[in-house]
Protein backbone atom coordinates (compact mmCIF):
# COMPACT_ATOMS: atom_id res chain seq x y z
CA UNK A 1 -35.50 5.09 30.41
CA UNK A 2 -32.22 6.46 30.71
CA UNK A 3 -31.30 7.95 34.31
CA UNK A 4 -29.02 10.31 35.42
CA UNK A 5 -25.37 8.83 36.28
CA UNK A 6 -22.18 10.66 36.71
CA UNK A 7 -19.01 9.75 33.71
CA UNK A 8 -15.46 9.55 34.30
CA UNK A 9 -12.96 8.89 31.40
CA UNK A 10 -10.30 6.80 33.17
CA UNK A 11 -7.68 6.42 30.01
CA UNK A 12 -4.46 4.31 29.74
CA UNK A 13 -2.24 3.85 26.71
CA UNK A 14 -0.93 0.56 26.75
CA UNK A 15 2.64 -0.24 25.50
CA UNK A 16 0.91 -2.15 21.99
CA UNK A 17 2.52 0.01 18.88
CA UNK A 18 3.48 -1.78 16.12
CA UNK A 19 5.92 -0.25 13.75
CA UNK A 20 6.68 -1.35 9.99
CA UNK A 21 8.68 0.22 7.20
CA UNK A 22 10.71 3.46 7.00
CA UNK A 23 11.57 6.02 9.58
CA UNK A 24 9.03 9.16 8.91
CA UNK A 25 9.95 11.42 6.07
CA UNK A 26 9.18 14.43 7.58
CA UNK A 27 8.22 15.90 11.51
CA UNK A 28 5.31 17.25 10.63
CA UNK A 29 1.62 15.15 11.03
CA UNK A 30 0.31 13.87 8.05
CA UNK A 31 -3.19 13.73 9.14
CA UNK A 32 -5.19 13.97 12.47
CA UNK A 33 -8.69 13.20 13.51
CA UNK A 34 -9.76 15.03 16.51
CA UNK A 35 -12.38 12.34 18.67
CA UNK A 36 -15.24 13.67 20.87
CA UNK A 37 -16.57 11.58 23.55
CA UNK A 38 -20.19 12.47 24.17
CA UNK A 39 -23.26 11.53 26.93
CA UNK A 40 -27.04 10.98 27.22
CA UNK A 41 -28.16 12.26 28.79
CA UNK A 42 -26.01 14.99 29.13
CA UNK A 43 -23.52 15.26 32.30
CA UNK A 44 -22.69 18.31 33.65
CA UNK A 45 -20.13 17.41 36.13
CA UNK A 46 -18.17 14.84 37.15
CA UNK A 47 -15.56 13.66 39.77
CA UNK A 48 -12.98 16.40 39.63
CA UNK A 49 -15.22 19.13 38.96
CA UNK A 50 -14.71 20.71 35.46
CA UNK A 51 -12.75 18.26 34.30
CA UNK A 52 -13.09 16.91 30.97
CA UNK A 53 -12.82 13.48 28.68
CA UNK A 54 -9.78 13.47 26.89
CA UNK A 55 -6.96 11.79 24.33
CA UNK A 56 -4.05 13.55 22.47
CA UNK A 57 -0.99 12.69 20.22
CA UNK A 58 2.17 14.80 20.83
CA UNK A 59 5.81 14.99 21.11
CA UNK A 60 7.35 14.75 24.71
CA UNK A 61 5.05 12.75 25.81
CA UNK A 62 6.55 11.33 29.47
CA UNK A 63 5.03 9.05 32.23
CA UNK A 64 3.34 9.68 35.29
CA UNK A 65 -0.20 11.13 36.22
CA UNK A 66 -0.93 14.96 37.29
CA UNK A 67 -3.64 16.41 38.20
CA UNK A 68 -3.38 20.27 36.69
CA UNK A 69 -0.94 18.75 33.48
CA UNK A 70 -2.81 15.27 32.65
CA UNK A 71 -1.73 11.45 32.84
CA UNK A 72 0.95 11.87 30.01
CA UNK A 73 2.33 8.52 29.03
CA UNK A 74 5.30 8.22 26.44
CA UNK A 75 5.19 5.75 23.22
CA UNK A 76 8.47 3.12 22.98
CA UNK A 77 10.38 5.21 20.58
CA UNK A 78 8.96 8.57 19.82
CA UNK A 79 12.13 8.96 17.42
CA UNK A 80 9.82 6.21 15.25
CA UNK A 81 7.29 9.40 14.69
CA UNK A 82 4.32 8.53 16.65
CA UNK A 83 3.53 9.79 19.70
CA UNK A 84 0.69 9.91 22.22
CA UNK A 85 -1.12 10.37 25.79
CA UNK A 86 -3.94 10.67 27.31
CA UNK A 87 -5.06 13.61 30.08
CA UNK A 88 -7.58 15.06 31.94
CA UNK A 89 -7.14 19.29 31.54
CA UNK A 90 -7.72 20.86 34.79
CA UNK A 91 -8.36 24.69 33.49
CA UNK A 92 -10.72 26.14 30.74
CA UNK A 93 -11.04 25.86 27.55
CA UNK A 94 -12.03 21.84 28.80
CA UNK A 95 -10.40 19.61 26.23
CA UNK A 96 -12.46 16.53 25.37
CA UNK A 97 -10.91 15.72 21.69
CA UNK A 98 -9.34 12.60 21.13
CA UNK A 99 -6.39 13.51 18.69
CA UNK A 100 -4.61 10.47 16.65
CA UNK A 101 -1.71 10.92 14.52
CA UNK A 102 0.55 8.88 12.82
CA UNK A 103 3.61 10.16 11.08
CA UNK A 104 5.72 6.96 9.98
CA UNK A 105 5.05 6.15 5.95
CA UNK A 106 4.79 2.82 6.86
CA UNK A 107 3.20 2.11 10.27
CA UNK A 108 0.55 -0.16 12.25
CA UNK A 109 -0.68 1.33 15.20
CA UNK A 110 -3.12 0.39 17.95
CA UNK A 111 -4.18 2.70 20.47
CA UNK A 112 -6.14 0.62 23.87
CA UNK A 113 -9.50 2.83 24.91
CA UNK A 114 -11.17 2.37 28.32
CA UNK A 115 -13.94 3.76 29.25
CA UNK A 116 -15.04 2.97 32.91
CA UNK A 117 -18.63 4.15 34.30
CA UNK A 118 -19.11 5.04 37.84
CA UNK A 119 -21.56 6.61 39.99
CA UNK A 120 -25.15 5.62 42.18
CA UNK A 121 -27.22 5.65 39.63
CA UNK A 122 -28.68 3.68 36.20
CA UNK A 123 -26.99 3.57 32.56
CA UNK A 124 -26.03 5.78 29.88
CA UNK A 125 -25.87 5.89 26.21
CA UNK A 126 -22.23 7.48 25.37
CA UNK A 127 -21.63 8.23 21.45
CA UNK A 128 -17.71 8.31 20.11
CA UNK A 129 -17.29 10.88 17.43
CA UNK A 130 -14.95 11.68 14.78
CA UNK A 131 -15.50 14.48 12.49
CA UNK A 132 -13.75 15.26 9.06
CA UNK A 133 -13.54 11.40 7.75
CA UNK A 134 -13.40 12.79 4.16
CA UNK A 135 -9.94 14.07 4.88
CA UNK A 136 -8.40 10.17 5.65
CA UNK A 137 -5.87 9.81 3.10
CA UNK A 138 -5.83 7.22 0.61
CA UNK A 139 -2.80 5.46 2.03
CA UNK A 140 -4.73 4.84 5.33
CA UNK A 141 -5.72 1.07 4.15
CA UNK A 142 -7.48 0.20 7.77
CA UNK A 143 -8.47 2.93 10.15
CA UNK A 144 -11.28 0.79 12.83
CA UNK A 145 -12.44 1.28 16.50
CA UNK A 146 -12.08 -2.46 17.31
CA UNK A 147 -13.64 -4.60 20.03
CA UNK A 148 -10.57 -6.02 22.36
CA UNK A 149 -11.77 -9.02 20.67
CA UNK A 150 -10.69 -8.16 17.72
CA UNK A 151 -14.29 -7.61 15.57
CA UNK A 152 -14.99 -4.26 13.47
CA UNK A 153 -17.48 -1.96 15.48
CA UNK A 154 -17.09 0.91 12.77
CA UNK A 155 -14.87 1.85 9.73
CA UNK A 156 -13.66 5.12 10.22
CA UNK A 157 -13.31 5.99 7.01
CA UNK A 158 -16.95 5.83 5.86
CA UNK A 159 -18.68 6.78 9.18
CA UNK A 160 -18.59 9.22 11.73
CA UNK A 161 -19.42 7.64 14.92
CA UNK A 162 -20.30 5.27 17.33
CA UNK A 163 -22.96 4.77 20.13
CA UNK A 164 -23.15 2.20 22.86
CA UNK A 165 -24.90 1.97 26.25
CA UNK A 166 -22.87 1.72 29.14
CA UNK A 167 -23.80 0.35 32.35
CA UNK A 168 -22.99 1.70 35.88
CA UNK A 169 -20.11 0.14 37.25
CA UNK A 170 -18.58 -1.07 34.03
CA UNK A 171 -15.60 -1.09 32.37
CA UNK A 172 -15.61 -1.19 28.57
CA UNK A 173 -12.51 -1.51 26.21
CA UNK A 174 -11.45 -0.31 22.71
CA UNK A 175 -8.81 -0.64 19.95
CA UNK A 176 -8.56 2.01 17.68
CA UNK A 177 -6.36 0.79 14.57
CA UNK A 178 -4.42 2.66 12.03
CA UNK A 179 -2.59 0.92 9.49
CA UNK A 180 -0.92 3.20 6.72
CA UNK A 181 1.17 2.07 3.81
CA UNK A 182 3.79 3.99 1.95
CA UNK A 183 3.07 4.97 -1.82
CA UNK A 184 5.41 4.95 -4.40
CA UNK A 185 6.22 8.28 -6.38
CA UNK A 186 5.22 8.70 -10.09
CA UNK A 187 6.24 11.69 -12.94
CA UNK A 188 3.63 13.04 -14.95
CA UNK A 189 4.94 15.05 -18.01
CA UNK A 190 2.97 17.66 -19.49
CA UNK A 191 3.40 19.21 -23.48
CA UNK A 192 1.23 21.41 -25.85
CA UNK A 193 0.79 21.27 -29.61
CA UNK A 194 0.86 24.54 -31.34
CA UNK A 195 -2.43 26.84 -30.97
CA UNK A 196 -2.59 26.51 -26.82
CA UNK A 197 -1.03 25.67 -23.40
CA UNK A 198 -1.74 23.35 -19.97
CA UNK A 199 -2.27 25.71 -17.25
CA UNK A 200 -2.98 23.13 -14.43
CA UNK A 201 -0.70 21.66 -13.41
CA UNK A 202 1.51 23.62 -15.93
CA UNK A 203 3.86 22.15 -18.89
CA UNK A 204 6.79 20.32 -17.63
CA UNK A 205 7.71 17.33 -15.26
CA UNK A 206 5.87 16.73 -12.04
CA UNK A 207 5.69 14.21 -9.48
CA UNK A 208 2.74 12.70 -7.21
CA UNK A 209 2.21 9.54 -5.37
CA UNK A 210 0.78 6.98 -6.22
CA UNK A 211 -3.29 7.35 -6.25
CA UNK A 212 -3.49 11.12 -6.62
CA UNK A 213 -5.70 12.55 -8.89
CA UNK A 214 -4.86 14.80 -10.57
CA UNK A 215 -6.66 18.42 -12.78
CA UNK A 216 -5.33 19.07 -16.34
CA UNK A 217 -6.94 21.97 -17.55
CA UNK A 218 -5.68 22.86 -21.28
CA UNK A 219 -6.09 26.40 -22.31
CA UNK A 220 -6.47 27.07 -26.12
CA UNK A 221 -4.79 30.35 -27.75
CA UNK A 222 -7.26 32.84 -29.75
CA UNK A 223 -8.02 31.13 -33.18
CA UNK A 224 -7.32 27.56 -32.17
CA UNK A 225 -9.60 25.16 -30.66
CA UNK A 226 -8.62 22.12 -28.04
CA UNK A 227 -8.98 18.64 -30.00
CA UNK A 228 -8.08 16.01 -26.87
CA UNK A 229 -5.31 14.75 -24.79
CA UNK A 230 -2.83 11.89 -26.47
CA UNK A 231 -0.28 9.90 -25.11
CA UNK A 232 -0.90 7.91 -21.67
CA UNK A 233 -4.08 8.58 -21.25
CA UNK A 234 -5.53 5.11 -20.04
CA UNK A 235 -6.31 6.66 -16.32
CA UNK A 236 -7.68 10.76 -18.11
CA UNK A 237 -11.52 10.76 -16.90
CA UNK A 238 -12.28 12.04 -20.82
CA UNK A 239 -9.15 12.92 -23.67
CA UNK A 240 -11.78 14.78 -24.99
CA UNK A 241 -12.27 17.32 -22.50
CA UNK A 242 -9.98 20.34 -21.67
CA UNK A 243 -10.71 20.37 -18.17
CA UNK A 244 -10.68 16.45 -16.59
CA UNK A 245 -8.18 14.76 -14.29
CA UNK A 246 -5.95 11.88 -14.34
CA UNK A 247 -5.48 9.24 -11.87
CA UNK A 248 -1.56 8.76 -11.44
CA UNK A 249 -0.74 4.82 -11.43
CA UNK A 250 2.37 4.81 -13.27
CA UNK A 251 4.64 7.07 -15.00
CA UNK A 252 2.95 8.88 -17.45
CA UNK A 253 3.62 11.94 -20.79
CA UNK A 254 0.49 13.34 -21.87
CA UNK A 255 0.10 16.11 -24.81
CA UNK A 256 -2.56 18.79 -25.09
CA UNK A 257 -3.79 18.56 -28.63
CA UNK A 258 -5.27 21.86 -30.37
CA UNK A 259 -6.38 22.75 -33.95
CA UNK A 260 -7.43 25.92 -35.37
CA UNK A 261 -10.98 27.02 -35.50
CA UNK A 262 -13.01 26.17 -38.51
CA UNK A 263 -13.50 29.07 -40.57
CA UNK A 264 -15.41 29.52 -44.21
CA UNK A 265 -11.71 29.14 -45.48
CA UNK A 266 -9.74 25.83 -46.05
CA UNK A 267 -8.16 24.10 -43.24
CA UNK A 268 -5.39 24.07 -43.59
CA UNK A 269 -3.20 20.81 -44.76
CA UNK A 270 0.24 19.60 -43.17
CA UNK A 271 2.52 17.27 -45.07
CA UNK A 272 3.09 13.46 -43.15
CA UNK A 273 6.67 12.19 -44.74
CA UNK A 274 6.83 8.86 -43.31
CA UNK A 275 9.99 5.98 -43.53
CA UNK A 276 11.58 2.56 -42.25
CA UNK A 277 14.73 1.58 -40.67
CA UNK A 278 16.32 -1.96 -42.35
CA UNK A 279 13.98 -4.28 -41.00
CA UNK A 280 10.88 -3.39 -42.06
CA UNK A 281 7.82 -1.07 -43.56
CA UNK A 282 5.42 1.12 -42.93
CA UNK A 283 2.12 -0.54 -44.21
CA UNK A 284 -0.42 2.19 -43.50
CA UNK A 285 -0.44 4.98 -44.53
CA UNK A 286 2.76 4.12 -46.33
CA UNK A 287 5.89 4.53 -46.83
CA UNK A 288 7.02 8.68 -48.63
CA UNK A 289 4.86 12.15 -47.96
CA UNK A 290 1.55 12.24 -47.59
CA UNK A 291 -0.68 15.45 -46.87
CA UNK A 292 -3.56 15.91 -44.54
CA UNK A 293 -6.02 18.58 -43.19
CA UNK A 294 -5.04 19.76 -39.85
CA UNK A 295 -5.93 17.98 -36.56
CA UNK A 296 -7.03 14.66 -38.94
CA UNK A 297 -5.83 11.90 -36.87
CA UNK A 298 -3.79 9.47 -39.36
CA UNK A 299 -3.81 5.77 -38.43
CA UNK A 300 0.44 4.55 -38.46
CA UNK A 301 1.08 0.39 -38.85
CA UNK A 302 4.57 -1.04 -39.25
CA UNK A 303 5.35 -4.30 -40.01
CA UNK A 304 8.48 -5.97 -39.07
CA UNK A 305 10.32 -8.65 -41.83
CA UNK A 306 11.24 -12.22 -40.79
CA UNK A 307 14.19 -11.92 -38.29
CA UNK A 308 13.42 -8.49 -37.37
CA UNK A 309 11.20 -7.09 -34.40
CA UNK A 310 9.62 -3.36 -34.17
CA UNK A 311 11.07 -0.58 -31.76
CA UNK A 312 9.48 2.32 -31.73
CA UNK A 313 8.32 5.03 -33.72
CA UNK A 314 10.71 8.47 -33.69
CA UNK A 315 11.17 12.20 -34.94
CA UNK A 316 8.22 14.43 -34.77
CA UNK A 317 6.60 11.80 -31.90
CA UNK A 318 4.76 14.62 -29.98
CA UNK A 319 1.14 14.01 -31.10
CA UNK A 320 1.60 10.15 -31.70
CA UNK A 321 -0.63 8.12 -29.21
CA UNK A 322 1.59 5.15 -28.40
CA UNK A 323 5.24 5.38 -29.70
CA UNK A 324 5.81 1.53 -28.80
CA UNK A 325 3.04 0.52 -30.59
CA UNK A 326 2.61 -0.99 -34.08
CA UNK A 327 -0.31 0.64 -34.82
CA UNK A 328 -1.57 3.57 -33.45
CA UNK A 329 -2.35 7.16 -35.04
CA UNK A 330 -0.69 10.72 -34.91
CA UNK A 331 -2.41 14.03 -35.10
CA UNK A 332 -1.53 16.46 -37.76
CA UNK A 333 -0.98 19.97 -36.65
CA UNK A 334 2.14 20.51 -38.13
CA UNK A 335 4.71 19.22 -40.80
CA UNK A 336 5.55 15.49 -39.14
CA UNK A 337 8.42 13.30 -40.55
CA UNK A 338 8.43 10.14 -38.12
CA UNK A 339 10.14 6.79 -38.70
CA UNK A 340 9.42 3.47 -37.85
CA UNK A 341 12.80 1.82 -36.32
CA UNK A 342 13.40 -2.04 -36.38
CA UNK A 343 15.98 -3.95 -34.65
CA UNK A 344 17.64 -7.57 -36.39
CA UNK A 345 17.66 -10.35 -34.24
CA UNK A 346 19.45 -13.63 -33.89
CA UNK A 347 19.06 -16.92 -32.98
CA UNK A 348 20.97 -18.77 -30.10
CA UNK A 349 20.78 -22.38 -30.42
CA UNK A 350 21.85 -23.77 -26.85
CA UNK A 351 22.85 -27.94 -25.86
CA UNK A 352 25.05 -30.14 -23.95
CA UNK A 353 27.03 -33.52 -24.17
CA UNK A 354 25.56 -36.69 -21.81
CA UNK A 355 26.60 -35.35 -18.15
CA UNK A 356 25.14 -31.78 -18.01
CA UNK A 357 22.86 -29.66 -19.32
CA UNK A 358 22.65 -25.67 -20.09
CA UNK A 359 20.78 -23.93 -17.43
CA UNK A 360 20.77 -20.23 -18.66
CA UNK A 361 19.23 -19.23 -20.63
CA UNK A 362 18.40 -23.07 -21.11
CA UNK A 363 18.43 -25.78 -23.94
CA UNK A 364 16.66 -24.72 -27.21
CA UNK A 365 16.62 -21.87 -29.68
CA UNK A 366 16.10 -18.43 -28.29
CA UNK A 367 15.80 -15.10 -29.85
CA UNK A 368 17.65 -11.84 -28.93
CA UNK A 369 18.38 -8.11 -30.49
CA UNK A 370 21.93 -8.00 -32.54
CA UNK A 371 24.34 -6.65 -30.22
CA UNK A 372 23.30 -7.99 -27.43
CA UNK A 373 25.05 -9.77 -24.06
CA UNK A 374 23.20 -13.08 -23.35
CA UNK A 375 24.61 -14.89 -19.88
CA UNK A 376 25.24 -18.75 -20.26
CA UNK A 377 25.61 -20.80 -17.26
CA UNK A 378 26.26 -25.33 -17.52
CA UNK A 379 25.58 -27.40 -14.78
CA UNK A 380 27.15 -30.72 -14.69
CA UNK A 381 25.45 -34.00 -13.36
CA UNK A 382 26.48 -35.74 -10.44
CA UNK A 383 30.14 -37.71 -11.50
CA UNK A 384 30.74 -35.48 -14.47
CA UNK A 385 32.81 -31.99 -14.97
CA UNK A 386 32.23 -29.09 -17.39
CA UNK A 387 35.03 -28.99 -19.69
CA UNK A 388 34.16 -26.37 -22.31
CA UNK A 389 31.65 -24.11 -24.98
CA UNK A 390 32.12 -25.44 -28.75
CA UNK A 391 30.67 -24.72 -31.40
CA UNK A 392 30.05 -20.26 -33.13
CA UNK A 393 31.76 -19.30 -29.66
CA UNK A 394 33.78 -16.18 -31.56
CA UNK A 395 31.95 -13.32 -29.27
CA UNK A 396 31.54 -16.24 -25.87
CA UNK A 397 33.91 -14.15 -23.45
CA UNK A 398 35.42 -17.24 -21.69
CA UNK A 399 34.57 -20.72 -23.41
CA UNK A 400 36.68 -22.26 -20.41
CA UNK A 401 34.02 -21.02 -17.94
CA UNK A 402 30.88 -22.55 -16.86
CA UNK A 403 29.61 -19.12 -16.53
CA UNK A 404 30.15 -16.59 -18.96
CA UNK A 405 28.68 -14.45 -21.88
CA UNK A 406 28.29 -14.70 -25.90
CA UNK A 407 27.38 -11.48 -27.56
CA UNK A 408 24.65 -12.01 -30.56
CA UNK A 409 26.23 -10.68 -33.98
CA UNK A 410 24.72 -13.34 -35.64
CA UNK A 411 22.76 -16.73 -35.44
CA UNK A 412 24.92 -19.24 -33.11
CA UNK A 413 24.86 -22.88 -32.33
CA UNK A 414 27.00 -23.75 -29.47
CA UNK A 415 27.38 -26.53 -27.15
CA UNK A 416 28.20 -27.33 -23.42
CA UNK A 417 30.81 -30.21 -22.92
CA UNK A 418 30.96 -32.67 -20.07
CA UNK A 419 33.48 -34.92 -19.22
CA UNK A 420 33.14 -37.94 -16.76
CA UNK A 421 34.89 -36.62 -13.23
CA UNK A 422 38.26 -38.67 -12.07
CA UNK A 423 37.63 -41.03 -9.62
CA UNK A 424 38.60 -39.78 -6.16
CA UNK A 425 42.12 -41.29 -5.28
CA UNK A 426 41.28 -43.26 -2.17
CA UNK A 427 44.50 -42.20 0.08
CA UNK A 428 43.52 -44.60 3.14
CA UNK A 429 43.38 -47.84 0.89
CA UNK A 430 46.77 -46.13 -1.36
CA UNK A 431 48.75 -45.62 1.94
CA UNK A 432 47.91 -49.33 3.24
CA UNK A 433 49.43 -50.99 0.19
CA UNK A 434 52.46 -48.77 0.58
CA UNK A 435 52.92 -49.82 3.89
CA UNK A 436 52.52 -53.43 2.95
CA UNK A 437 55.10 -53.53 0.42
CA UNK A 438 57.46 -51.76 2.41
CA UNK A 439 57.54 -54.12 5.06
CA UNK A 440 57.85 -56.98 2.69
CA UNK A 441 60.33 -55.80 1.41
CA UNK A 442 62.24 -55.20 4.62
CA UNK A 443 60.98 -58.84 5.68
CA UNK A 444 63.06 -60.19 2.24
CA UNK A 445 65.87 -58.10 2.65
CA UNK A 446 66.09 -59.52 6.44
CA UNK A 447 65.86 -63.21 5.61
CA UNK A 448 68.85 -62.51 2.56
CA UNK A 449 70.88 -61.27 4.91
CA UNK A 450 70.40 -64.10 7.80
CA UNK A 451 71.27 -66.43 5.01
CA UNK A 452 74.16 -64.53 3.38
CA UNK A 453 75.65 -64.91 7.53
């Protein structure tokens, strides 16, 4: 049975923040989560009378401990954005929220909790609360209240709070951990066939972080229907729908398809003229015009020829699903001419004498696009030197150079030449067999001239 005891908060912040990343991106708090500290049974005083448990986060924080203004103590750096200290209010309203707050993009903070229990009497069961979890952001990848040892006691982000009993005379000690990561930025562009509009989020570029979700709502004009959403749709909940949301992962263009309603009259038909760069063809449906009833979605497949690779698909592109792809489909609501575009590409054959070999883009035959600037780099071996490229070395920019470029106008073969490396000229041995002859030379001309006298 629990008895009646008598609580006080004693609080310290202890000098543990650990920074990462950027500086904050802005002054204002990106999220807070306001703690309650809570007893049973229930304590109506304590030592101090009318004074409260209590925890906040705010600027100009500064040390020292005061009975009317609170124990205030300051972070390292508050110019990194976070901020905090704890304090016991002396006047009404009573102030018993815990308040955490972390304002750096990137940041790993730990805030130390003690809770010490004193008075004459038995135990207590104390409960730590913190309302409004469903408003953590996504970004916050850990938010715990942490044993000093380190284990989990409860994941903030999925429950609200947590109870332990607390014995007279004991001191107990928390971590609370934040950890939040920055999140890259991503544009989502919005279009509209003819026959309606996007009025959320509107028609246009836009730009979210990474993560967000976000409402397309497509609003069809009077006579037209909405057919589905094209384009980079992998992360829409349904294309089909004209309310749904995306999930933004990447950057993304996204068209609002719409067809006129059915009626006892035709639908009607929109002409398809479809063509081929050099290169290649345009196997389905064909290559020439080709007419359709309106919203039919027409499969496209191009085929590249031998030495020739696919590009893209371009002119009327809007209601295309995949413009990179080979095959994909386009929906007719309109006269469409589109082209399939193909790009030539030659082969660079690349080798080396004995004493070296080609290191970019390596030994072998490699493709590339015509017009294009490949780098080559040799490396000799141990004891040789590079000397020079031979070989279809028209477009290399230096064939004197180890390092340099060839630009792909055609199919080349071209080679790296090695050469074996002078042997160093010993100077110490060179210099001793100078000096030898010189004095043997002196020793002659003495003895000739002791004989000559």
């Amino acid at each position: 049975m629990l008895l009646s005891m008598r609580l006080i908060g004693v609080l310290a912040l202890v000098a543990a923040f650990m920074l990462s990343g950027t500086a904050p991106t802005s002054a204002s708090e990106d999220w807070v989560v306001y703690m309650t500290v809570t007893t049973n049974p229930q304590i109506g005083t304590i030592p101090g009378e009318g004074f409260q448990f209590g925890f906040g986060a705010r600027d100009g924080a500064s040390d020292g401990y005061n009975l009317d203004e609170g124990d205030r103590i300051a972070p390292p750096d508050p110019l990194e954005g976070i901020n905090a200290y704890f304090y016991y209010p002396g006047n009404p309203p009573l102030q018993k929220n815990l308040i955490m707050s972390v304002t750096a993009p990137t940041a790993s903070i730990m805030w130390p909790l003690m809770v010490k229990m004193v008075g004459t009497t038995g135990d207590a069961q104390i409960t730590i609360s913190w309302p409004d979890i469903t408003s953590v952001p996504a970004r916050y990848t850990v938010l715990e209240l942490r044993a000093t040892g380190g284990n989990t006691l409860a994941d903030m982000r999925s429950v609200d709070h947590y109870t332990f009993f607390a014995a007279e005379g004991h001191t107990y000690n928390f971590n609370i951990v934040a950890i939040s990561e920055q999140t890259p930025d991503y544009r989502l562009s919005v279009g509209s066939t003819q026959g309606g509009s996007v009025s959320e989020p509107g028609e246009g570029a836009f730009t979210y972080p990474a993560g967000t979700v976000v409402t397309l709502v497509a609003t069809a004009d009077s006579g037209y229907r909405f057919v589905n959403w094209t384009g980079d749709v992998s992360t829409v909940a349904n294309i089909n729908a004209a309310s749904t949301t995306i999930t933004i992962n990447a950057d993304y263009l996204i068209t609002a398809n719409f067809a006129r309603l059915e009626s006892t009259s035709p639908p009607p038909k929109y002409d398809l003229t479809v063509q081929s760069t050099e290169g290649g063809r345009v196997t389905i449906p064909g290559e020439g015009a080709f007419t359709y009833d309106e919203g039919t979605a027409v499969e496209l497949a191009a085929q590249a020829e031998p030495g020739y690779r696919f590009v893209n698909w371009s002119g009327d592109v809007g209601t295309i699903a995949n413009v990179n792809a080979t095959s994909t489909t386009i929906t007719m609501n309109g006269d469409y001419s589109v082209t399939a575009n193909f790009v030539r590409q030659y082969g660079l054959t690349a080798s080396s004498t004995i004493g070296g070999r080609v290191t970019t883009p390596g030994q072998g035959t490699f493709a590339y696009d015509e017009g294009m600037v490949v780098t080559l780099a040799a490396m000799p071996d141990q004891g040789y030197r590079f000397v020079n490229w031979s070989g279809d070395v028209g477009t290399v920019a230096d064939v004197n150079s180890a390092s340099t470029t060839i630009i792909m106008n055609d199919d080349y073969s071209i080679r790296a030449t090695f050469e074996q490396a002078p042997a160093p000229v010993k100077w110490p041995l060179l210099g001793g067999i100078i000096g030898a002859v010189v004095v043997l030379g002196l020793v002659i001309l003495f003895v000739r001239r002791r004989r000559a006298a």
